[in-house]
N, C-alpha and C. Protein backbone atom coordinates (compact mmCIF):
# COMPACT_ATOMS: atom_id res chain seq x y z
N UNK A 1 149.52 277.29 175.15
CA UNK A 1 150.31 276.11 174.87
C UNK A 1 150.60 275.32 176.13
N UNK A 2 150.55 276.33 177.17
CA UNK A 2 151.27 275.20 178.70
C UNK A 2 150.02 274.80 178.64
N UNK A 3 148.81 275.03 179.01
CA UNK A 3 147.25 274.16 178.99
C UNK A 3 147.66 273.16 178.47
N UNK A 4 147.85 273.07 176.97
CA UNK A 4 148.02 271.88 176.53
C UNK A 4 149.21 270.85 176.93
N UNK A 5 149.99 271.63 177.36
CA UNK A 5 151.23 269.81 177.72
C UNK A 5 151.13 269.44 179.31
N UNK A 6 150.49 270.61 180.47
CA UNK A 6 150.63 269.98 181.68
C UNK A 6 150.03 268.98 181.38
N UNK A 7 148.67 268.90 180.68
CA UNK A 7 147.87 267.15 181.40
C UNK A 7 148.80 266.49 180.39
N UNK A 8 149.13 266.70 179.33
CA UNK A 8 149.99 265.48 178.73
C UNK A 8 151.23 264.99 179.73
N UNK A 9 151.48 265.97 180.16
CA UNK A 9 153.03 265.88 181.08
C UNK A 9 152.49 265.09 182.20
N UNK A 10 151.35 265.09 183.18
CA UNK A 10 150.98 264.48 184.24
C UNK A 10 150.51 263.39 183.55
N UNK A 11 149.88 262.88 183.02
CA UNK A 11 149.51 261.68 181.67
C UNK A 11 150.98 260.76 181.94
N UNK A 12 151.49 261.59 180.98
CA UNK A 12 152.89 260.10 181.16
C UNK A 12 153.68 260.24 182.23
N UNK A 13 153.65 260.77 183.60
CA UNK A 13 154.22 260.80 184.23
C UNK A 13 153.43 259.86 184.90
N UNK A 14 152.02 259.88 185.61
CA UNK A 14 151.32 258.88 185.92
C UNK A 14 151.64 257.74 185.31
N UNK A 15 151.41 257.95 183.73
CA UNK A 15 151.43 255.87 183.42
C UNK A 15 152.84 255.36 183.69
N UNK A 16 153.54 256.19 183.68
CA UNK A 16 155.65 255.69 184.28
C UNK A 16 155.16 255.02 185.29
N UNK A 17 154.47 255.53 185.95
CA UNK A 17 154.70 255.56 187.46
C UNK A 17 153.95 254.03 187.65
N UNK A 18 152.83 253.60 186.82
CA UNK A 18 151.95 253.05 186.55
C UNK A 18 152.62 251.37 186.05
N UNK A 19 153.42 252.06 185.19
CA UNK A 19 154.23 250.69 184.52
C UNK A 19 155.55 250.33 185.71
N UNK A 20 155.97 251.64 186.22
CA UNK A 20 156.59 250.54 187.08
C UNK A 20 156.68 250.13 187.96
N UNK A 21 154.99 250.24 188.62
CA UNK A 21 154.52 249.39 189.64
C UNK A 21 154.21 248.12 189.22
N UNK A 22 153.42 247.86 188.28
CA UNK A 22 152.90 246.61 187.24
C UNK A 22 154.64 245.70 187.31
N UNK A 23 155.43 246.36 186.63
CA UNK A 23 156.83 245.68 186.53
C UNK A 23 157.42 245.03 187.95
N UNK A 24 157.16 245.97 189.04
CA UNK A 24 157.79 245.36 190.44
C UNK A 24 157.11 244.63 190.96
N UNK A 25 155.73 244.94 190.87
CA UNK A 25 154.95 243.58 191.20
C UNK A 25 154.98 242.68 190.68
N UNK A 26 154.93 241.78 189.46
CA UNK A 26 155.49 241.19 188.64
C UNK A 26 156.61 240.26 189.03
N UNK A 27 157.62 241.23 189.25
CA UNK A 27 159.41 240.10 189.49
C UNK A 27 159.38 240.34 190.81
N UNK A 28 158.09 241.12 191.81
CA UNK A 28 158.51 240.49 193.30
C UNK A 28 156.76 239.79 193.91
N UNK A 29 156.49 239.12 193.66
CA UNK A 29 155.01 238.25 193.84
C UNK A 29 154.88 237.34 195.78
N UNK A 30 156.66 237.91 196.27
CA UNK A 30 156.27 237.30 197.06
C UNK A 30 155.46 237.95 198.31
N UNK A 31 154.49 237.28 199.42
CA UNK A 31 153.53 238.40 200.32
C UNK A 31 154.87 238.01 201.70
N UNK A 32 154.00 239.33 201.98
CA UNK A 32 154.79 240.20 203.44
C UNK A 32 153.44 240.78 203.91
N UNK A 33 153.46 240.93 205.19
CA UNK A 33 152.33 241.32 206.01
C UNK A 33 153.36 242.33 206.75
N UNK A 34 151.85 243.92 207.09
CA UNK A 34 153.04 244.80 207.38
C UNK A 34 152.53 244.87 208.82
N UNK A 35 153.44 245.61 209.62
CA UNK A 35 153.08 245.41 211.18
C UNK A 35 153.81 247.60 211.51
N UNK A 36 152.06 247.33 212.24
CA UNK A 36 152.15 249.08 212.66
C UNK A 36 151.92 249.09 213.84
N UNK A 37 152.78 249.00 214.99
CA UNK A 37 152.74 249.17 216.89
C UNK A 37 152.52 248.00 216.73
N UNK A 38 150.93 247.58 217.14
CA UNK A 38 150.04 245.67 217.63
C UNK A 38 149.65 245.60 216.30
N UNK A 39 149.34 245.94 215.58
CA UNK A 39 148.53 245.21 214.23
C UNK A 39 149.49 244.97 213.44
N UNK A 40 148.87 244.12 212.94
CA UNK A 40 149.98 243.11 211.65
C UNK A 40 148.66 242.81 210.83
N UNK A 41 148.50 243.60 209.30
CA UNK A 41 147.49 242.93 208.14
C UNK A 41 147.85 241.75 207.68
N UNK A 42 147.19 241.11 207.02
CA UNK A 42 147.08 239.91 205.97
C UNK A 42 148.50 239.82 205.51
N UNK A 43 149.00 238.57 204.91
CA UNK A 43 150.02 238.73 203.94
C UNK A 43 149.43 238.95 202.58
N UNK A 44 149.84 239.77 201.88
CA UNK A 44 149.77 240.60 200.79
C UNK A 44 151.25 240.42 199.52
N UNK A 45 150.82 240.72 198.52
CA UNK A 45 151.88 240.71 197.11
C UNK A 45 152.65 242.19 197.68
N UNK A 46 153.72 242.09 197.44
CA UNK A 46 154.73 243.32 197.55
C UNK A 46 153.95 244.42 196.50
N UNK A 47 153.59 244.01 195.17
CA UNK A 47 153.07 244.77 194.67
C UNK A 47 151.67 245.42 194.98
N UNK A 48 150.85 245.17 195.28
CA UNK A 48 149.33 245.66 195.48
C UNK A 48 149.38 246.54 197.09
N UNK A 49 150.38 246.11 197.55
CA UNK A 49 150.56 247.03 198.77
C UNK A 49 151.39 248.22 198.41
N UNK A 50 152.50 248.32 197.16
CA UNK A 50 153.09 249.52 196.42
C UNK A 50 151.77 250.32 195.93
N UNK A 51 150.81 249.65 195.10
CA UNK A 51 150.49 250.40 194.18
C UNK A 51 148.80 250.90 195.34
N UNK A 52 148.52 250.26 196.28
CA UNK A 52 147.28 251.02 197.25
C UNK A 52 148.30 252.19 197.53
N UNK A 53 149.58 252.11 198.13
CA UNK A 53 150.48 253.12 198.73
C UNK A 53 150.37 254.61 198.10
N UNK A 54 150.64 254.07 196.11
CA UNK A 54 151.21 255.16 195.62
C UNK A 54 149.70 255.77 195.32
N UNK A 55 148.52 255.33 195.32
CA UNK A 55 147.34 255.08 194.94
C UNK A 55 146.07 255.97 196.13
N UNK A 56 146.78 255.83 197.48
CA UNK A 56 146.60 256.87 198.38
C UNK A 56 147.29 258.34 198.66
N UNK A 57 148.62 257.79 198.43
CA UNK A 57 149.39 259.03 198.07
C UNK A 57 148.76 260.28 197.15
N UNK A 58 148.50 259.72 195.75
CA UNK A 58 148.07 260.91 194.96
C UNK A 58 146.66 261.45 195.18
N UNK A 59 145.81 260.29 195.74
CA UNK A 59 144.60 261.05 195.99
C UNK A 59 144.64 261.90 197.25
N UNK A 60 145.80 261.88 198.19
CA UNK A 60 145.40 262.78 199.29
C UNK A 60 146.01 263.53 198.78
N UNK A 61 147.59 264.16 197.80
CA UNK A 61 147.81 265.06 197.29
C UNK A 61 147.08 266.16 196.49
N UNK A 62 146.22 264.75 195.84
CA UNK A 62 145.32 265.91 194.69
C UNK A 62 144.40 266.56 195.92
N UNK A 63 144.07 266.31 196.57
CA UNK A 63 143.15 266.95 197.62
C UNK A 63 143.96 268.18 198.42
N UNK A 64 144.80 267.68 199.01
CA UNK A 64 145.85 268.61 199.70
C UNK A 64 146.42 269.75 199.02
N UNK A 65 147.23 269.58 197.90
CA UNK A 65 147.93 270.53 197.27
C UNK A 65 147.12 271.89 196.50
N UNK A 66 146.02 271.65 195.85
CA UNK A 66 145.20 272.47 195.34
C UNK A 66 145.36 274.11 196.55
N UNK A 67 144.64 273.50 197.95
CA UNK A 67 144.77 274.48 198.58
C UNK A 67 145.48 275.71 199.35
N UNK A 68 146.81 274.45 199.00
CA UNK A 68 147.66 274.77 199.85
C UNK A 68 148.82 275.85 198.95
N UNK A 69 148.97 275.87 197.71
CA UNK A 69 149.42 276.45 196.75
C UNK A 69 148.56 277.60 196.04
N UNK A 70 147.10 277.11 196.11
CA UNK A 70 146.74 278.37 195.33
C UNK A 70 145.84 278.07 193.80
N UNK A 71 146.30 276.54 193.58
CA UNK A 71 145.74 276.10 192.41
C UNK A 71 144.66 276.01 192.07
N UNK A 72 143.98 276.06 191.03
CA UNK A 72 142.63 276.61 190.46
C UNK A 72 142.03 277.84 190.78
N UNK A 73 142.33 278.79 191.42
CA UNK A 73 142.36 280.06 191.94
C UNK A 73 142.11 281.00 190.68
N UNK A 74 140.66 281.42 190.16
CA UNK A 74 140.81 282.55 189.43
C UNK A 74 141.93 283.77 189.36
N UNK A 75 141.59 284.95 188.28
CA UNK A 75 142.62 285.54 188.35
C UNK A 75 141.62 286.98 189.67
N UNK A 76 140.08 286.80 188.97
CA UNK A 76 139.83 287.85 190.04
C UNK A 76 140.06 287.28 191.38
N UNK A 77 140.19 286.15 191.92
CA UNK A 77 140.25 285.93 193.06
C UNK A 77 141.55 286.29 193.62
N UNK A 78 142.40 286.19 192.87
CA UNK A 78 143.93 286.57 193.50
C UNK A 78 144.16 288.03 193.26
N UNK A 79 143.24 288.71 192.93
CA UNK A 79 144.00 290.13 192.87
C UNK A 79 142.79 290.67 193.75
N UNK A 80 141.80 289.71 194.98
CA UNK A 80 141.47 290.87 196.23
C UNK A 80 142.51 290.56 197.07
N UNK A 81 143.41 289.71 196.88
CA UNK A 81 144.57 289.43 197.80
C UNK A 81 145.59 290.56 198.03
């Protein structure tokens, strides 16, 4: 039964996350250019710079966390441990 609701549970937790980037971008349209030490990018929508943000975030997580926890790890693999 948990098989079945984590991806539902990550499902709507993603599209939340999804709608309320769409929503803040939306009621804030105005651009800001961001500045890191000497570089300063383009001016950009408040939103499309949230949603690359949250958009890098999960792909270096999904990459990161797997290993670092243990996840997808057979069961014979954890019991030469």
């Amino acid at each position: 039964m948990q098989k079945f609701i984590s991806p539902i549970l990550c499902s709507i937790i993603l599209a939340l996350w999804v709608s309320g980037i769409a929503i803040f971008s939306v009621q804030n349209s105005t651009e800001i250019s961001l500045r890191f030490i000497a570089f300063q990018s383009i001016d950009m929508p408040v939103g499309v710079i949230l949603a690359f943000s949250v958009s890098v975030g999960v792909i270096i997580s999904s990459i990161l966390l797997p290993p670092l926890f243990g996840i997808g790890q057979t069961k014979e693999r954890q019991e030469d441990f």
